[in-house]
Protein backbone atom coordinates (compact mmCIF):
# COMPACT_ATOMS: atom_id res chain seq x y z
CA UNK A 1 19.75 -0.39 0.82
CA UNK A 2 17.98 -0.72 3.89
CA UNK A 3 17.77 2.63 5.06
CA UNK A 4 16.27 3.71 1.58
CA UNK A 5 13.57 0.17 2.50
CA UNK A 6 13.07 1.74 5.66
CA UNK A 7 12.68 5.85 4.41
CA UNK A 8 10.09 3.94 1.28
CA UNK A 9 7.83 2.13 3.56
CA UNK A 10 7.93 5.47 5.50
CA UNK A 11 6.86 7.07 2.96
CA UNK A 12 4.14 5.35 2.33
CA UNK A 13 2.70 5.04 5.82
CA UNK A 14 3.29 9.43 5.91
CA UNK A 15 1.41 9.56 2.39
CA UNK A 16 -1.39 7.17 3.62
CA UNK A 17 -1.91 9.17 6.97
CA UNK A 18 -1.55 12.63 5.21
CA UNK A 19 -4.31 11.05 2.64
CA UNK A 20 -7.03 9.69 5.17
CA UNK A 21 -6.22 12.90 6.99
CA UNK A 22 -6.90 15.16 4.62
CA UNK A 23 -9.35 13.66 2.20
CA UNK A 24 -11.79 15.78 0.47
CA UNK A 25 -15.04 14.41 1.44
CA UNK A 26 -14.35 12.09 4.85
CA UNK A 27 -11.26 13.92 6.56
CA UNK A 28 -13.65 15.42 8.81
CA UNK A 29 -15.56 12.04 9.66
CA UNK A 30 -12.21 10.55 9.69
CA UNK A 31 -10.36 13.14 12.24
CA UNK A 32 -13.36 13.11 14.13
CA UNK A 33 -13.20 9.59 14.44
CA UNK A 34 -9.67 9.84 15.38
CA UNK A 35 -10.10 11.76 18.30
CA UNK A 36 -13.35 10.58 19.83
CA UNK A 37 -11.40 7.28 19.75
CA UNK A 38 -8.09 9.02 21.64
CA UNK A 39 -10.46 10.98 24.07
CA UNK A 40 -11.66 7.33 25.05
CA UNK A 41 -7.88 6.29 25.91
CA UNK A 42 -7.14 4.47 22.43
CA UNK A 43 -4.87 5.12 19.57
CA UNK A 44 -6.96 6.04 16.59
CA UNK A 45 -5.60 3.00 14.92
CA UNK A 46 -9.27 1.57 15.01
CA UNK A 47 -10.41 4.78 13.03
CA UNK A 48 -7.49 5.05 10.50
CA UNK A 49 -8.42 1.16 9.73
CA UNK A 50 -11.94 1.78 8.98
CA UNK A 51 -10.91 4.23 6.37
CA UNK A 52 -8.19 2.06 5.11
CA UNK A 53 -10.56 -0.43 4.21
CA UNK A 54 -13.33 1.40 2.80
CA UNK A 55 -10.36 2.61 0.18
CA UNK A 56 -9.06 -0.93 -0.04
CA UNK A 57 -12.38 -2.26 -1.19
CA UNK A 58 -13.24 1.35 -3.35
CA UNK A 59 -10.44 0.77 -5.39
CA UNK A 60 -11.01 -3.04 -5.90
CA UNK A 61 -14.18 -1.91 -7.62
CA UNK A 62 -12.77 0.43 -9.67
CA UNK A 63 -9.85 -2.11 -10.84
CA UNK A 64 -12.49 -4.60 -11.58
CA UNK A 65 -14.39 -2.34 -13.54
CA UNK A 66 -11.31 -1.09 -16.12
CA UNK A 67 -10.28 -5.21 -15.95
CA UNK A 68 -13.90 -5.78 -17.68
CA UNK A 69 -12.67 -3.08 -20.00
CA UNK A 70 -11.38 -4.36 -23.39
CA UNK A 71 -9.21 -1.38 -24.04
CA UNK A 72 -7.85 -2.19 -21.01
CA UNK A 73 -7.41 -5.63 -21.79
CA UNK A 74 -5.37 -4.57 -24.87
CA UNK A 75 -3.06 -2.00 -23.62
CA UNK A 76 -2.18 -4.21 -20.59
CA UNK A 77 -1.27 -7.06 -22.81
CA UNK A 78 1.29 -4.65 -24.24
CA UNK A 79 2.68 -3.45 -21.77
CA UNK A 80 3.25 -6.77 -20.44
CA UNK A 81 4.72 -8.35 -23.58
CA UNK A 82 7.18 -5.08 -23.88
CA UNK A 83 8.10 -5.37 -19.85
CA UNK A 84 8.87 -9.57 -20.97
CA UNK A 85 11.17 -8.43 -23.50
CA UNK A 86 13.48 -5.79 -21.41
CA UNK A 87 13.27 -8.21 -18.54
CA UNK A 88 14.79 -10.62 -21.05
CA UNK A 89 17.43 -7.84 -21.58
CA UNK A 90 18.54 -7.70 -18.06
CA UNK A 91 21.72 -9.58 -17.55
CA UNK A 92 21.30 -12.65 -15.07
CA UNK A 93 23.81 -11.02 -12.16
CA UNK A 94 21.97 -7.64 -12.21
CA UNK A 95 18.27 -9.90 -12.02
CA UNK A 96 19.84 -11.85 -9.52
CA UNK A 97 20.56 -8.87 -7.45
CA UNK A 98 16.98 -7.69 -7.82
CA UNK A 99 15.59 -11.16 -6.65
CA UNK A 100 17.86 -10.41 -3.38
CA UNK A 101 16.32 -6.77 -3.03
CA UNK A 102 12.83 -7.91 -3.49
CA UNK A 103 13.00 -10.54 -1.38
CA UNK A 104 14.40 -8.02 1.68
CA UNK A 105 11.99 -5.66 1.15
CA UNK A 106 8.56 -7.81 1.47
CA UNK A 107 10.45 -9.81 4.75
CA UNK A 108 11.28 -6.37 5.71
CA UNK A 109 7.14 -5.76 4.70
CA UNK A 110 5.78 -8.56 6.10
CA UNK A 111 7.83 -7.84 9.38
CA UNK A 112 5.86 -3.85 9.34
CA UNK A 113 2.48 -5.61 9.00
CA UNK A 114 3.25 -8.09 11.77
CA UNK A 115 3.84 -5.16 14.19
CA UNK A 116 0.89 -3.17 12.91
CA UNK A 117 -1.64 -6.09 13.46
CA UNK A 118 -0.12 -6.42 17.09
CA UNK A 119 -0.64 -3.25 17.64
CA UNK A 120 -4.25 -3.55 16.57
CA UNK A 121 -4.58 -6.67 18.86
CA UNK A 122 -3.37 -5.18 21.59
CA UNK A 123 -6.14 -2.47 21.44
């Protein structure tokens, strides 16, 4: 279980640096970024955060636009009544066993972030 924790969160941070990378319309700015800051002795961490956030607070606009949308309202309602009822379904051992799982993978999370801000401290 935790190697498949560890290959996920892998994952993501690949998918995220493959993304800022290679975005359509700031990869250059971004790369460019990225190795002005390495030619000046530091990681590129400083760069890669920049972007992260910019996309962080983009998509909190965009999330709080569709929540303002009644359609959206509607069909989210639904979806969470119908995800109530199957979780209802599950049998206690096999929820149980999920709790467990969950709760490794965000100490397992929270652990990744800690070393990521310390590494951005450090800088």
């Amino acid at each position: 279980m935790f190697k498949a924790l560890k290959a996920l969160l892998a994952g993501l941070v690949a998918g995220t640096a493959v993304g800022i990378l290679f975005a359509p319309k700031k990869g250059t700015e971004t790369r460019g970024k990225i190795k002005s800051e390495i030619k000046k002795g530091g990681t590129g961490l400083s760069a890669v955060k920049e972007t992260l956030e910019g996309v962080g607070k983009d998509l909190s606009g965009t999330c709080n636009e569709c929540l303002d949308d009644k359609r959206v309202k509607k069909y989210t309602k639904m979806a969470k009544d119908e995800a109530n009822k199957l979780i209802k379904k599950i049998p206690k051992k096999t929820m149980n066993k999920a709790k467990k799982t969950f709760n490794d993978a965000k100490k397992f999370t929270e652990k990744a972030v800690h070393k990521v801000e310390n590494a951005f401290k450090q800088k």
